[in-house]
Protein backbone atom coordinates (compact mmCIF):
# COMPACT_ATOMS: atom_id res chain seq x y z
CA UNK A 1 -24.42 -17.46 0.70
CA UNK A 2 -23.99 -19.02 -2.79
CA UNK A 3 -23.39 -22.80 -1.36
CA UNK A 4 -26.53 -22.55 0.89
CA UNK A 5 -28.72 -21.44 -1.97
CA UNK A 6 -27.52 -23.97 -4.32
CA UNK A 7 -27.97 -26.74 -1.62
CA UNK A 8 -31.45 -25.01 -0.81
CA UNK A 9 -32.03 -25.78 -4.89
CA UNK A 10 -30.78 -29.12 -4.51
CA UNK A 11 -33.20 -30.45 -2.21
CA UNK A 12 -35.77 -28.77 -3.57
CA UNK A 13 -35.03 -30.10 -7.13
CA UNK A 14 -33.56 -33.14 -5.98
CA UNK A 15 -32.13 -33.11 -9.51
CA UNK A 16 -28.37 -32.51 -8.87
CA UNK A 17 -25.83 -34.88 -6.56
CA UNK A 18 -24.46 -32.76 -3.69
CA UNK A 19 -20.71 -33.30 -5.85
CA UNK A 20 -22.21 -31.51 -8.59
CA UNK A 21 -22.71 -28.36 -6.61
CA UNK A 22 -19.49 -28.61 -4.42
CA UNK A 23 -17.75 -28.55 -8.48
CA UNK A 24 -20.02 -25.51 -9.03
CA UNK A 25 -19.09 -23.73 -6.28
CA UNK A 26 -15.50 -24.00 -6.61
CA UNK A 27 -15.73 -23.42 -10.06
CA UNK A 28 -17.65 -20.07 -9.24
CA UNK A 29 -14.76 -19.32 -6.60
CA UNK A 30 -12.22 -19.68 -9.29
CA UNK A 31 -13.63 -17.70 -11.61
CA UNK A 32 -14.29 -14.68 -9.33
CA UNK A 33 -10.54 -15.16 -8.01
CA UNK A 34 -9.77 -14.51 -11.47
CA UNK A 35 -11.92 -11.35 -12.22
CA UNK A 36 -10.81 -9.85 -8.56
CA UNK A 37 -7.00 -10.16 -9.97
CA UNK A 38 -8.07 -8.81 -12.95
CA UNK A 39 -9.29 -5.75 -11.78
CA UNK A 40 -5.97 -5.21 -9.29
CA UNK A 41 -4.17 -5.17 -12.96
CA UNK A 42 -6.83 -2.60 -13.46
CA UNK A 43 -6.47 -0.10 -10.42
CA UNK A 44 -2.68 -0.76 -11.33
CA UNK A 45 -2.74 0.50 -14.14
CA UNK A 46 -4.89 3.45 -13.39
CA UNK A 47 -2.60 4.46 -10.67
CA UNK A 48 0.48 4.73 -12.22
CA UNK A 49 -0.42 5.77 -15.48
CA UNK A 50 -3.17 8.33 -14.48
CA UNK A 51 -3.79 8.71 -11.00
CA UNK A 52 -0.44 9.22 -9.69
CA UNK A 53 0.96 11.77 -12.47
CA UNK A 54 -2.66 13.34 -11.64
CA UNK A 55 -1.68 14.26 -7.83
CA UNK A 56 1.95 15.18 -8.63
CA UNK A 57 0.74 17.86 -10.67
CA UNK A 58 -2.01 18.85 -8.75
CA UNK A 59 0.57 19.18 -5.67
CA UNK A 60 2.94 21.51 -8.05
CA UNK A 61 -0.22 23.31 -8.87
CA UNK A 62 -1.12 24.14 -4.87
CA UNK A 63 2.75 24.61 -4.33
CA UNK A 64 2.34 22.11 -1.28
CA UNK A 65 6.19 21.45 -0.01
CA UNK A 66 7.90 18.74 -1.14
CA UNK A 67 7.91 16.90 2.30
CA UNK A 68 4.04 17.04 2.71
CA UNK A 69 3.25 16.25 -0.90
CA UNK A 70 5.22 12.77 -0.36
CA UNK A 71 3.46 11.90 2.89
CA UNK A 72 -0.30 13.54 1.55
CA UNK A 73 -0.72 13.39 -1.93
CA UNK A 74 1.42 10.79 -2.98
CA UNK A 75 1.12 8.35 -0.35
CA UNK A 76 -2.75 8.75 -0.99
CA UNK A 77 -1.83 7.46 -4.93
CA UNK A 78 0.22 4.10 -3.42
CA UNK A 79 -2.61 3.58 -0.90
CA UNK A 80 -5.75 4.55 -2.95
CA UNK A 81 -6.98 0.88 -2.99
CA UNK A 82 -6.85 -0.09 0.66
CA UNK A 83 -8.19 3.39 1.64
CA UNK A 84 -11.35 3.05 -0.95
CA UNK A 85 -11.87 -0.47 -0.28
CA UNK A 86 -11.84 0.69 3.78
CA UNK A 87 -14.34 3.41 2.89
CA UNK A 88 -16.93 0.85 1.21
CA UNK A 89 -16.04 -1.59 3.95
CA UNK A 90 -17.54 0.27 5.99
CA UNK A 91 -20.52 1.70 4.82
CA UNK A 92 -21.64 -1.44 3.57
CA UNK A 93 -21.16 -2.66 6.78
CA UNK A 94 -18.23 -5.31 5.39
CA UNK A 95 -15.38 -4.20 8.39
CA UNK A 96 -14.76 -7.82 8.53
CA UNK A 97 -13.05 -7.88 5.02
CA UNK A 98 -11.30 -4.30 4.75
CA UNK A 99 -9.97 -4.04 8.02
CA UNK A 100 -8.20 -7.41 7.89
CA UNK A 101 -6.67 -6.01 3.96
CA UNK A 102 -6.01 -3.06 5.51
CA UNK A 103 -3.86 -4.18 8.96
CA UNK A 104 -2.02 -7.57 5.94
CA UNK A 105 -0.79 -4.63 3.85
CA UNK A 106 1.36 -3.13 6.70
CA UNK A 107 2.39 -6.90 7.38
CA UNK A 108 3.21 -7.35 3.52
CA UNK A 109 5.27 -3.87 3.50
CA UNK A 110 7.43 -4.17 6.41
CA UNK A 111 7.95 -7.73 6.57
CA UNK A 112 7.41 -9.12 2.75
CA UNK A 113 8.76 -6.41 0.14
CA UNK A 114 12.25 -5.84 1.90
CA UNK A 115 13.04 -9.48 1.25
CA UNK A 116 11.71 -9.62 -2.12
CA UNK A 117 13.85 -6.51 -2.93
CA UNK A 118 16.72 -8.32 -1.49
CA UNK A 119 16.49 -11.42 -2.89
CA UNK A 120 16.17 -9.39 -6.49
CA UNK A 121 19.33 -6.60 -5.69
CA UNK A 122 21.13 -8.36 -3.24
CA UNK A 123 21.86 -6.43 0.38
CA UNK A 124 20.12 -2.98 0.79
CA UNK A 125 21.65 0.02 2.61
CA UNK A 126 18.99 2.10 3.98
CA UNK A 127 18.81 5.44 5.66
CA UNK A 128 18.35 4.62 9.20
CA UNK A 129 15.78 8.35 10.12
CA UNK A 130 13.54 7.22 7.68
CA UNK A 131 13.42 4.24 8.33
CA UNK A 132 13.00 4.60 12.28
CA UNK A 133 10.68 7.51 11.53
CA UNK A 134 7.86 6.27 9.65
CA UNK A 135 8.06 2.73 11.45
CA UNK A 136 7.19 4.27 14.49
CA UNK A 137 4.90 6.44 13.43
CA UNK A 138 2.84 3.95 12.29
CA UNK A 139 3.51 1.75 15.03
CA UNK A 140 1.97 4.33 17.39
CA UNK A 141 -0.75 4.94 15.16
CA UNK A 142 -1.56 1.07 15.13
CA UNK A 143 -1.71 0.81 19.01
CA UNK A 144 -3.92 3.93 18.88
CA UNK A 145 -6.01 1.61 16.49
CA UNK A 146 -5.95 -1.59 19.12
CA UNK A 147 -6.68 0.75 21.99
CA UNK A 148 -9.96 2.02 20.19
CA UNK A 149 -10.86 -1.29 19.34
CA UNK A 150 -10.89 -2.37 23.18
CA UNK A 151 -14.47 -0.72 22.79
CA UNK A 152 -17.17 -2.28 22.35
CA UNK A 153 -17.90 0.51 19.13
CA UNK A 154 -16.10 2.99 17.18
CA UNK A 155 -17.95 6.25 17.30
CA UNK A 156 -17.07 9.61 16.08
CA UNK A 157 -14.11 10.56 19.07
CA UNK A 158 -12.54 7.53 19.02
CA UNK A 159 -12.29 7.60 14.91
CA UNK A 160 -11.32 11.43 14.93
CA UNK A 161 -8.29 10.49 16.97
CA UNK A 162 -6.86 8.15 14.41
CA UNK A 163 -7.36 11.27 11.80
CA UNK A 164 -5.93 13.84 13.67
CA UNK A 165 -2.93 11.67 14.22
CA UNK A 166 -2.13 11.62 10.61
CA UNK A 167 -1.80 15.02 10.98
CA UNK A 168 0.18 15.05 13.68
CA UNK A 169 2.42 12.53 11.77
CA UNK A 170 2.30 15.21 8.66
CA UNK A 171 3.81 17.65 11.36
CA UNK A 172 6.72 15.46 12.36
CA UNK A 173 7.22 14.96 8.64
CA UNK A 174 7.44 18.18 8.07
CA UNK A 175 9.69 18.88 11.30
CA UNK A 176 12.03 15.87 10.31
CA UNK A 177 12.54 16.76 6.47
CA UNK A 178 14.06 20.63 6.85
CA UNK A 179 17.43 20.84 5.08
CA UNK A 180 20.18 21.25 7.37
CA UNK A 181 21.59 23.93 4.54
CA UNK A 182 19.57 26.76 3.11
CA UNK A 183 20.43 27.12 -0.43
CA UNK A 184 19.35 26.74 -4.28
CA UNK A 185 17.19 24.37 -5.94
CA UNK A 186 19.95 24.13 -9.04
CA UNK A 187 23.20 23.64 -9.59
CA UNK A 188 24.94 26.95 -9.14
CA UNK A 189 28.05 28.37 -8.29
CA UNK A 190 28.61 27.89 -4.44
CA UNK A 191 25.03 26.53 -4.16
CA UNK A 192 23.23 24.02 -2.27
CA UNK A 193 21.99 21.10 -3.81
CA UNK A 194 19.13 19.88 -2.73
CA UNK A 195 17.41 15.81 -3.22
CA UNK A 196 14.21 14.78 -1.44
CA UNK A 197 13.01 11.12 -1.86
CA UNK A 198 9.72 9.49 -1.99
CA UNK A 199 9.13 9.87 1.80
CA UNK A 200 10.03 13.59 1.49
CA UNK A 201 13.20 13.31 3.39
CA UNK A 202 15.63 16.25 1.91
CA UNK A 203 19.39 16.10 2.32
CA UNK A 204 22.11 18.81 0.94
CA UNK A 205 25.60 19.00 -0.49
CA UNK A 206 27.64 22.36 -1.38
CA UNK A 207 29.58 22.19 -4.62
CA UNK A 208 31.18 24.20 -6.64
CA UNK A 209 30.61 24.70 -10.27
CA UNK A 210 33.40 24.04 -12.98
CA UNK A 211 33.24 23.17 -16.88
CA UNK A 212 34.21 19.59 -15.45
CA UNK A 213 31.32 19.46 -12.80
CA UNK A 214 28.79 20.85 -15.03
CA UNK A 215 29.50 18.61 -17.92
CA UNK A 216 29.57 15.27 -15.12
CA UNK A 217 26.01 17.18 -13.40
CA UNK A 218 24.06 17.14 -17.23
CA UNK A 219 25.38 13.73 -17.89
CA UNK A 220 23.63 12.73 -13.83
CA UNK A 221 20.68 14.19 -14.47
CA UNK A 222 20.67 13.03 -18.26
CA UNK A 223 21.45 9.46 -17.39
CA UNK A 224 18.44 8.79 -15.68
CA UNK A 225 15.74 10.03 -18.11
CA UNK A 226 18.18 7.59 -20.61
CA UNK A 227 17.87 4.75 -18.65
CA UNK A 228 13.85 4.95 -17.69
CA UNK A 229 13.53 4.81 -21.59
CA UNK A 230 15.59 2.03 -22.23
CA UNK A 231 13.21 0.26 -19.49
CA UNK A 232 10.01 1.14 -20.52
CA UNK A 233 11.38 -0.53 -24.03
CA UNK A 234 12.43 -3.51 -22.08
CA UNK A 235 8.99 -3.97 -19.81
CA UNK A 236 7.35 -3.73 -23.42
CA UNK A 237 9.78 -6.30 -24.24
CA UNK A 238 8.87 -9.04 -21.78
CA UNK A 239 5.17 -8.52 -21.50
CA UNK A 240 3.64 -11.14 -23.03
CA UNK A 241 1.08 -11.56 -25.17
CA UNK A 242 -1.33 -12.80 -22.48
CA UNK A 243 -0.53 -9.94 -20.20
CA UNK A 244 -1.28 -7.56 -23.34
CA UNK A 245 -4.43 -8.71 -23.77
CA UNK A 246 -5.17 -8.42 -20.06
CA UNK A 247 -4.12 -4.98 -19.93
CA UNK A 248 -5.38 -3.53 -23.23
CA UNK A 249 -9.45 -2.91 -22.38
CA UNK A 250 -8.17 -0.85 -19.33
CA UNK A 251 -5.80 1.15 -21.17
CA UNK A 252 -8.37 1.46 -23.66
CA UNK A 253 -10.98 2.71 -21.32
CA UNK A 254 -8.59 5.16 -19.49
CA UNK A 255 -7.22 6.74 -22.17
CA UNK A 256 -10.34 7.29 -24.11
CA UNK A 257 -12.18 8.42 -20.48
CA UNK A 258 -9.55 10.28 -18.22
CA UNK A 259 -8.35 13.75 -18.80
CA UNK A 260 -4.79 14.15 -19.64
CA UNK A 261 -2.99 14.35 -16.30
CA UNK A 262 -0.64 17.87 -17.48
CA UNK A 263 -3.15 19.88 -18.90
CA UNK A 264 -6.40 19.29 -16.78
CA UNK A 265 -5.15 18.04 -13.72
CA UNK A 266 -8.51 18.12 -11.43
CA UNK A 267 -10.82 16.44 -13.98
CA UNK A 268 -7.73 13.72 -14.57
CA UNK A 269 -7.96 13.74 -10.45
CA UNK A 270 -11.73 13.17 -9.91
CA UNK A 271 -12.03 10.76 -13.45
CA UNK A 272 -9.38 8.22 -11.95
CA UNK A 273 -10.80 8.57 -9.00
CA UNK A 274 -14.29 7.38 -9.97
CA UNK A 275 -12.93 4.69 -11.92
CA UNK A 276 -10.74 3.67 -8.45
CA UNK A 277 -14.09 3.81 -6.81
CA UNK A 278 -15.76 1.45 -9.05
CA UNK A 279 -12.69 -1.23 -9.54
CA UNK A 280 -12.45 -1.33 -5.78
CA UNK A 281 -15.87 -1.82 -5.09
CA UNK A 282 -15.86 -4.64 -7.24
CA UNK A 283 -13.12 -6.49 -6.26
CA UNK A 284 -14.83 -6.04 -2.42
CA UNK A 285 -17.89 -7.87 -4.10
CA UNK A 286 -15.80 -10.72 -5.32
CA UNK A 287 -13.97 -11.18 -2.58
CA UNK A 288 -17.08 -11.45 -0.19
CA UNK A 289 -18.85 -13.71 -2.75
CA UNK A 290 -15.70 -15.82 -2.59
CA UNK A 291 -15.58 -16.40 0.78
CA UNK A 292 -19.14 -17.68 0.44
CA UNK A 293 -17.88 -20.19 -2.39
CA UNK A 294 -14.90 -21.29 -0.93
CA UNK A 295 -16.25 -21.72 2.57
CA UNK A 296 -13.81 -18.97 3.95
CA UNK A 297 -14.28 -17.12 6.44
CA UNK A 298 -14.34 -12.98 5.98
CA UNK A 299 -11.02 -12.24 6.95
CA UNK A 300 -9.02 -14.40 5.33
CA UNK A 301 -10.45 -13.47 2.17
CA UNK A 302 -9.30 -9.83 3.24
CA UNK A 303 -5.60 -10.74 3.96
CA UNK A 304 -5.64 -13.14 1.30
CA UNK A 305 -6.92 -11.59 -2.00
CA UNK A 306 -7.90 -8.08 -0.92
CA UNK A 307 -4.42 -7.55 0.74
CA UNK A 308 -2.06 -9.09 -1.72
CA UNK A 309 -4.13 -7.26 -4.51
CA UNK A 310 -3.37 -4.12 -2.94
CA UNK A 311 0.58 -4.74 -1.97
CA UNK A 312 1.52 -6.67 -4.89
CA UNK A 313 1.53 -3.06 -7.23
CA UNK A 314 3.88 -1.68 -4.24
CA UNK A 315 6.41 -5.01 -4.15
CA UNK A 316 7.08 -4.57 -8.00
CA UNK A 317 7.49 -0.84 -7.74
CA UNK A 318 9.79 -1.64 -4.88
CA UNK A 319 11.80 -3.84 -6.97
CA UNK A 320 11.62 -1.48 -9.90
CA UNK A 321 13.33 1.14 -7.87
CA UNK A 322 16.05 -1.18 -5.99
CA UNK A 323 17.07 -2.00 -9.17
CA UNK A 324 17.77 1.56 -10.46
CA UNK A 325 20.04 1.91 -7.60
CA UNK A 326 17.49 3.72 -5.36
CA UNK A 327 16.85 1.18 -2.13
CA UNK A 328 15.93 3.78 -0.12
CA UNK A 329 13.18 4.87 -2.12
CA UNK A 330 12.13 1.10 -3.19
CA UNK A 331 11.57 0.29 1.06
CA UNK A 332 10.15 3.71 1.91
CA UNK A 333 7.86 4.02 -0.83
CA UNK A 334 6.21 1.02 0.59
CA UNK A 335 6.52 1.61 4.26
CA UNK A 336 5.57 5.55 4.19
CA UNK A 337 1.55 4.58 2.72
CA UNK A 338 0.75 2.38 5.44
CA UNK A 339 1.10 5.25 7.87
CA UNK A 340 -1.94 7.10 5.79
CA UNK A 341 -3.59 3.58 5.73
CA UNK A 342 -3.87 2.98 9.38
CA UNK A 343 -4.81 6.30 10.23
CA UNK A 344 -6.93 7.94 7.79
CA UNK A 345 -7.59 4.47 5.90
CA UNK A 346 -9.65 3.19 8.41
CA UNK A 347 -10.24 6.41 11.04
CA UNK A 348 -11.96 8.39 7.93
CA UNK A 349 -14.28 5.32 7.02
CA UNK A 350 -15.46 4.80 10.77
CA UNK A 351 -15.99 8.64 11.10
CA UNK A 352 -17.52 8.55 7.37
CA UNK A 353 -19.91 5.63 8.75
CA UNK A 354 -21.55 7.31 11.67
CA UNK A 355 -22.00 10.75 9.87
CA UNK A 356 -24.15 9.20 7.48
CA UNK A 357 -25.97 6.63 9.47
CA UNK A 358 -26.01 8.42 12.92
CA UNK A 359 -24.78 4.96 14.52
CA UNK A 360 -21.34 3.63 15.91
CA UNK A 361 -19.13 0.91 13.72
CA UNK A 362 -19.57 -2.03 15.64
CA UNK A 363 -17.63 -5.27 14.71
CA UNK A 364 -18.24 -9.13 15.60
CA UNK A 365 -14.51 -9.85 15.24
CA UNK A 366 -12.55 -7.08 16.97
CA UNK A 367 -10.30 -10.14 18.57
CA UNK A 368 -9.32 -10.64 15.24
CA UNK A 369 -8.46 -7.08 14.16
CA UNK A 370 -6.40 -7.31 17.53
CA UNK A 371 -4.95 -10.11 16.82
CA UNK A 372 -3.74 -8.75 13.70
CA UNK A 373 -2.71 -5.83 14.92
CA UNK A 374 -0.21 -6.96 17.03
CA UNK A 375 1.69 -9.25 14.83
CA UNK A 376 2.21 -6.55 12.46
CA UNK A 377 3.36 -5.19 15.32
CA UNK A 378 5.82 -7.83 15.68
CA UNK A 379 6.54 -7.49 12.02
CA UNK A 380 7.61 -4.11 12.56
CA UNK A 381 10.39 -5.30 15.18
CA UNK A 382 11.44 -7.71 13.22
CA UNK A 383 11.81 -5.42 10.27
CA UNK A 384 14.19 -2.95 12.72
CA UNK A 385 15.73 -6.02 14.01
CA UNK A 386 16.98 -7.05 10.66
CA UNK A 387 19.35 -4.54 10.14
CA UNK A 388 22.78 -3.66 10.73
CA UNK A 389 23.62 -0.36 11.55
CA UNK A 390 26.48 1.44 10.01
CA UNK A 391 27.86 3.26 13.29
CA UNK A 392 31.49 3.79 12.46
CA UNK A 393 30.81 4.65 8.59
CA UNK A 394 28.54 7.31 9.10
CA UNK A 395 27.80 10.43 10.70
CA UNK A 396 24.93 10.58 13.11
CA UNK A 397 23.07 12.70 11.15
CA UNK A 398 22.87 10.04 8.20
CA UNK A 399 23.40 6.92 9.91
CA UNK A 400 22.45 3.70 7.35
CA UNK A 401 21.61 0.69 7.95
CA UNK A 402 22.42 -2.48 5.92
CA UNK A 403 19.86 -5.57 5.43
CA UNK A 404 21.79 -8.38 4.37
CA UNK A 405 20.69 -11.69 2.73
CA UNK A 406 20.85 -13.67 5.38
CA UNK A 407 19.00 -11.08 7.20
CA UNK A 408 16.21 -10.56 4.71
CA UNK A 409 15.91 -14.48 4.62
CA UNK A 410 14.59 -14.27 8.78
CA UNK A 411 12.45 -11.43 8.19
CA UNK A 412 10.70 -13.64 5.25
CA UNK A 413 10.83 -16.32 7.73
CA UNK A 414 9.17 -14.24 9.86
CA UNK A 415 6.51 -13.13 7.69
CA UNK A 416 4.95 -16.17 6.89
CA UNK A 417 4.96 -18.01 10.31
CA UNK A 418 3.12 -14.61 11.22
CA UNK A 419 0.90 -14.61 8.03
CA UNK A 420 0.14 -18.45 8.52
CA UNK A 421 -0.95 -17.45 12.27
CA UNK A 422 -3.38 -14.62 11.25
CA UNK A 423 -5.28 -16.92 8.58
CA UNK A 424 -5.43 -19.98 11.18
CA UNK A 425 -6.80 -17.48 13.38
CA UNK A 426 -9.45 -16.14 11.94
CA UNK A 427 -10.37 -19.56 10.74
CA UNK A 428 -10.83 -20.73 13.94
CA UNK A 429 -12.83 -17.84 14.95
CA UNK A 430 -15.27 -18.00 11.82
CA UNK A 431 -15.86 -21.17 13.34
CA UNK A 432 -16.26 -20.07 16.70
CA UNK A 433 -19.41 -17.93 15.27
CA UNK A 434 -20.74 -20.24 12.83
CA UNK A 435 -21.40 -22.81 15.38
């Protein structure tokens, strides 16, 4: 570790006070904070500019259905970070970090971004299938997680169970998103009109086409392409200068080294991916070497800096897209990825790990990954808990569900006596080891 080695130095030199070293370390610690945020601005940026254009194409381009592109392709864009920093986790045997960032980003999504979206929009009125579906869904892949980690290793069965439940939750998303009406994509005369959202969820309404409806229908699907302008202008607006200069050597860098997404979509594909490969690794790196600095202990650099730096990308999106009148989208959009996360995020790195080394994943602190486990768990019944279904407003078929201020302001509650418990916990158990 950094500290040891400079106190090592220290006594060997005898040249520098103890303080002098303490300053040194913390200074290093700050400055590698700093560089690990950095690069989140960095894999940002490449997923939203490049990455995730990248796989919307390239799931035109296979003609995969609308339904499984949301829950395959494009959940794999909003949880490329956690799922590459799980992969090097652990093959460079670093579990103790990724799984922790892994397990805080579910905690973050279900029991962090709702309030934040909230407290930015005011009360949200959410579809209450969606909301119920992919929950549970991940719940039940999260308890398959806790019962494999009862073990005293994860070899290749227990990690090809989490897998093949993401494709059994692929099925039910594919079950759960048929249209109830069979008709046309467009607006036509007696037609069906069809909207999926970003969890792939499809509903339909019949109309009927008059001068009237088609002039209000160009002016609907007009307005929004208008008003994603006007805030692109506006975000260009209020970035400031610092920001700019932040952003600028990635945007650089991408655009002069990443195909363009609409013309070549697989080299745009495999050329964000590298560079997701590399900014991920790194930020690993720093966040292991600041645990040494800082005197933290593994895991609470994981749900500290690795799990924020993942999530925080998905809270501003979320807010983004409450704001354009789309709550549905802004909650599911960050609940729908952590069902890919838990499964394939850290079954696929286990199973990746004993292919290539011929040897189970074993962990020192599976009481922690337990631990966190089930107060996401929690988090997840306090996020159902907080809302207030719409029973006499709504068919059963599209049942909402409202999730008010006050509401939103125990769920936050919630989060961070539940947040504040995992990091005292795993403090207390990097103790346990240490001494």
């Amino acid at each position: 570790a950094a500290v040891s080695n400079s106190i090592v130095v220290q006594a060997a030199c005898g040249w520098l006070p103890y303080s002098m070293l303490e300053v040194a370390a913390q200074t290093q610690g700050i400055g590698l904070f700093l560089i690990a945020i950095w690069q989140f601005l960095g894999i940002s940026i490449l997923c939203d500019a490049h990455l995730c254009p990248a796989l919307e194409n390239l799931s035109e381009q296979l003609k995969i259905p609308t339904a499984l592109a949301a829950a395959s392709l494009l959940s794999f864009g909003s949880s490329a970070p956690e799922l590459i920093i799980a992969t090097f986790g652990a093959v460079s045997s670093k579990v103790e970090l990724s799984v922790p960032a892994v397990l805080t980003s579910a905690l973050i999504a279900f029991a962090a971004i709702p309030p934040l979206v909230v407290l930015s929009v005011g009360s949200i009125t959410l579809q209450v299938k969606e909301v119920v579906r992919d929950a549970l869904c991940y719940a039940v892949g999260l308890i398959l997680f806790i019962a494999i980690n009862q073990q005293a290793a994860v070899g290749v069965y227990s990690a090809s169970a989490l897998v093949f439940s993401y494709i059994a939750y692929l099925c039910i998303v594919y079950r759960t998103s048929i249209p109830q009406e069979v008709g046309a994509e467009d607006c036509e005369d007696g037609k069906v009109v069809e909207k999926t959202d970003s969890t792939g969820s499809t509903t339909s309404s019949r109309v009927e086409t008059t001068p009237e409806t088609a002039a209000s229908t160009s002016a609907a699907l007009d307005a929004p392409l208008l008003d994603k302008e006007e805030d692109d202008d506006d975000d260009e607006e209020e970035v400031g200068p610092i920001l700019q200069a932040l952003q600028k050597p990635f945007e650089i860098i991408f655009e002069n080294t990443i195909s363009d997404p609409e013309s070549r979509v697989y080299s745009a594909f495999l050329q964000s991916m590298a560079w997701l490969c590399a900014l991920s690794y790194g930020a690993l790196l720093c966040a292991d070497r600041l645990a040494s600095a800082w005197g933290l202990s593994e895991s609470t650099a994981g749900v500290t800096l690795l799990a924020w730096g993942g999530q925080l990308p998905d809270a501003i999106a979320a807010i983004a897209l409450a704001k354009r009148g789309m709550p549905d989208e802004a909650i599911s959009q960050a609940i729908a990825s952590q069902v890919i996360n838990v499964t394939i995020g850290l079954g696929a790195p286990f199973l990746m790990y004993t292919w290539i080394t011929g040897k189970p994943t074993v962990s020192r602190h599976r009481g922690t990954f337990i631990m966190i486990s089930g107060m996401v768990l929690l988090s997840i019944v306090a996020y159902l808990g907080c809302m207030s279904p719409n029973w006499q407003t709504q068919e059963r078929s599209r049942l909402s569900a409202t999730i008010t201020k006050g509401r939103a302001g125990v769920l936050a509650g919630f989060f961070f006596v539940l947040y504040a418990g995992i990091i005292a916990f795993g403090e207390i158990q990097n103790s346990k080891f240490s001494s």
